[in-house]
Protein backbone atom coordinates (compact mmCIF):
# COMPACT_ATOMS: atom_id res chain seq x y z
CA UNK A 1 78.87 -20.26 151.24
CA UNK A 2 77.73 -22.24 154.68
CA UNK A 3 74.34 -21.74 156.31
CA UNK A 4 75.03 -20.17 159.89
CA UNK A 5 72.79 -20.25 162.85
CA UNK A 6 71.55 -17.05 162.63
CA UNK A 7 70.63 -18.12 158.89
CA UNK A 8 67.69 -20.18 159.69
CA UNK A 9 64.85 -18.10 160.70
CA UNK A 10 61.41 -19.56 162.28
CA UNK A 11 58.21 -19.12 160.15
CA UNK A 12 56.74 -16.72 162.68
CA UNK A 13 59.56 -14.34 162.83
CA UNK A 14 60.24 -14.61 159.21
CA UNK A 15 56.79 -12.86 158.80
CA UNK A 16 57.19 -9.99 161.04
CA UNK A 17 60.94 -9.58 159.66
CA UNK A 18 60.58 -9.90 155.98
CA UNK A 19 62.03 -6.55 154.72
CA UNK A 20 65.12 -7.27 156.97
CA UNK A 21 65.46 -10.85 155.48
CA UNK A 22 65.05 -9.78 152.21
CA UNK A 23 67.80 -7.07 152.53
CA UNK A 24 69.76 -9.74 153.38
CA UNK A 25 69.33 -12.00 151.23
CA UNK A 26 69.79 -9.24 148.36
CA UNK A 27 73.41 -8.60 150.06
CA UNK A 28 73.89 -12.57 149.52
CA UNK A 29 72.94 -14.42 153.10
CA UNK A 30 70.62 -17.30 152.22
CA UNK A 31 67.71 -17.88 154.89
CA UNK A 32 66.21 -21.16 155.21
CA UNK A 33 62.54 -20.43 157.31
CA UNK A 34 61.47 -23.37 158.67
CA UNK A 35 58.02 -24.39 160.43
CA UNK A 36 57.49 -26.48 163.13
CA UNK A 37 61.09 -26.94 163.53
CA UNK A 38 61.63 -28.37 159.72
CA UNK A 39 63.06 -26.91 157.29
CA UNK A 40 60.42 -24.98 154.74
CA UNK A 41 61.58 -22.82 152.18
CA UNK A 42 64.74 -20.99 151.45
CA UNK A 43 65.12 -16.85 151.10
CA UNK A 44 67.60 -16.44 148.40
CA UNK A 45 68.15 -13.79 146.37
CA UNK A 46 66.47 -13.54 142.21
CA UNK A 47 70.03 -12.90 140.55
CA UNK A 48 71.28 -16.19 142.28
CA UNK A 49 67.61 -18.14 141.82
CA UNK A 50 68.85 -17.70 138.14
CA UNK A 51 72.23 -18.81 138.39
CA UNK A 52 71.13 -21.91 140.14
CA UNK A 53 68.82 -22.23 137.55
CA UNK A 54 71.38 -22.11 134.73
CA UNK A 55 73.85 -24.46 136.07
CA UNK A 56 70.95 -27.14 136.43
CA UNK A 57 70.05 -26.96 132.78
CA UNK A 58 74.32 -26.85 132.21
CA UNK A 59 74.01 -29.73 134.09
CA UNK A 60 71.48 -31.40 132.37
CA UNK A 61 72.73 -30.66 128.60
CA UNK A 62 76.43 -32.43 129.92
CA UNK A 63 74.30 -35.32 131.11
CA UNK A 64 72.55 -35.69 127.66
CA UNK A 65 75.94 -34.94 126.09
CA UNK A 66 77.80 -37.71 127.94
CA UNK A 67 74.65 -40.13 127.02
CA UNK A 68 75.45 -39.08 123.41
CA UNK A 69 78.72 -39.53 123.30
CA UNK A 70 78.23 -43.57 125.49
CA UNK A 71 75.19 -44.13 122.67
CA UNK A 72 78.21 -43.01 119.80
CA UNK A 73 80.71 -45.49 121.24
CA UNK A 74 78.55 -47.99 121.16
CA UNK A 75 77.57 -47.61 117.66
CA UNK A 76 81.29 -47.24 116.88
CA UNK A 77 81.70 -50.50 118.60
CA UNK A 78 78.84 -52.63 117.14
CA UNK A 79 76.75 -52.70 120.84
CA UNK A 80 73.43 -52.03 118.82
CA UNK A 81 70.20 -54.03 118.40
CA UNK A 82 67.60 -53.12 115.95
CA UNK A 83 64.70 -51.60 118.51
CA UNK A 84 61.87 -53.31 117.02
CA UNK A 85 63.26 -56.95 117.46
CA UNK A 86 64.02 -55.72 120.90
CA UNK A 87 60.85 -54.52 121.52
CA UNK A 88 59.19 -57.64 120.02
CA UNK A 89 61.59 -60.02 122.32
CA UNK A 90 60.51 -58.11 125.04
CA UNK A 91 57.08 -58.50 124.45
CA UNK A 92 56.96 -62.19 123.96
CA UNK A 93 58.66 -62.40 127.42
CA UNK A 94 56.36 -60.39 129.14
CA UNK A 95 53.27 -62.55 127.45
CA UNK A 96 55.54 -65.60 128.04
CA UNK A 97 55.78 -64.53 131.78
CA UNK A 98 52.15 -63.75 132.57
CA UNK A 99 51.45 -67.30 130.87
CA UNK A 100 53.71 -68.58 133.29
CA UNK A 101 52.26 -67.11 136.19
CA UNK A 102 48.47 -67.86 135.17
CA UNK A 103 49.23 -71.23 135.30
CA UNK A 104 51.28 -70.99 138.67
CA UNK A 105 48.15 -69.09 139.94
């Protein structure tokens, strides 16, 4: 569903309309209000607030799902390090670097 003209309603007539806006946005029009000409908040209705809602955290459980499945392949595939030898490389470059740049200094 597109955002029409009559869709975006100015702060100040927001206020003295809200009943009308509401109805509206019960009936499923979504109102953006904006204030000084920008864009401020949106009027939508609670039913589709929730939907939204879900299919961010859907979202967000495929995300984690496909980082799963990329963190299995590479497992299957022998792409692994053990974490603390990584962790202790890392940190012996980091000291190694701020040696580095003492002396530069």
């Amino acid at each position: 569903m597109g955002i029409a003209a009559n869709d975006i309603v100015p702060f100040t007539q927001a206020r003295s309309s809200l009943s009308e806006l509401a109805d509206q946005a019960k009936a499923g029009a979504e109102k953006i209000i904006t204030k000084n000409g920008e864009s401020y908040v949106a009027l939508i209705d609670a039913d589709r607030l929730d939907y939204y809602h879900r299919l961010e955290r859907e979202r967000i459980h495929l995300l984690l799902l496909e980082d799963a499945q990329r963190g299995l392949a590479d497992i299957a595939a022998g792409r692994t390090q053990d974490a603390d030898a990584t962790i202790a490389t890392r940190q012996q470059r980091r000291r190694a670097g701020a040696t580095a740049a003492k002396k530069r200094g």
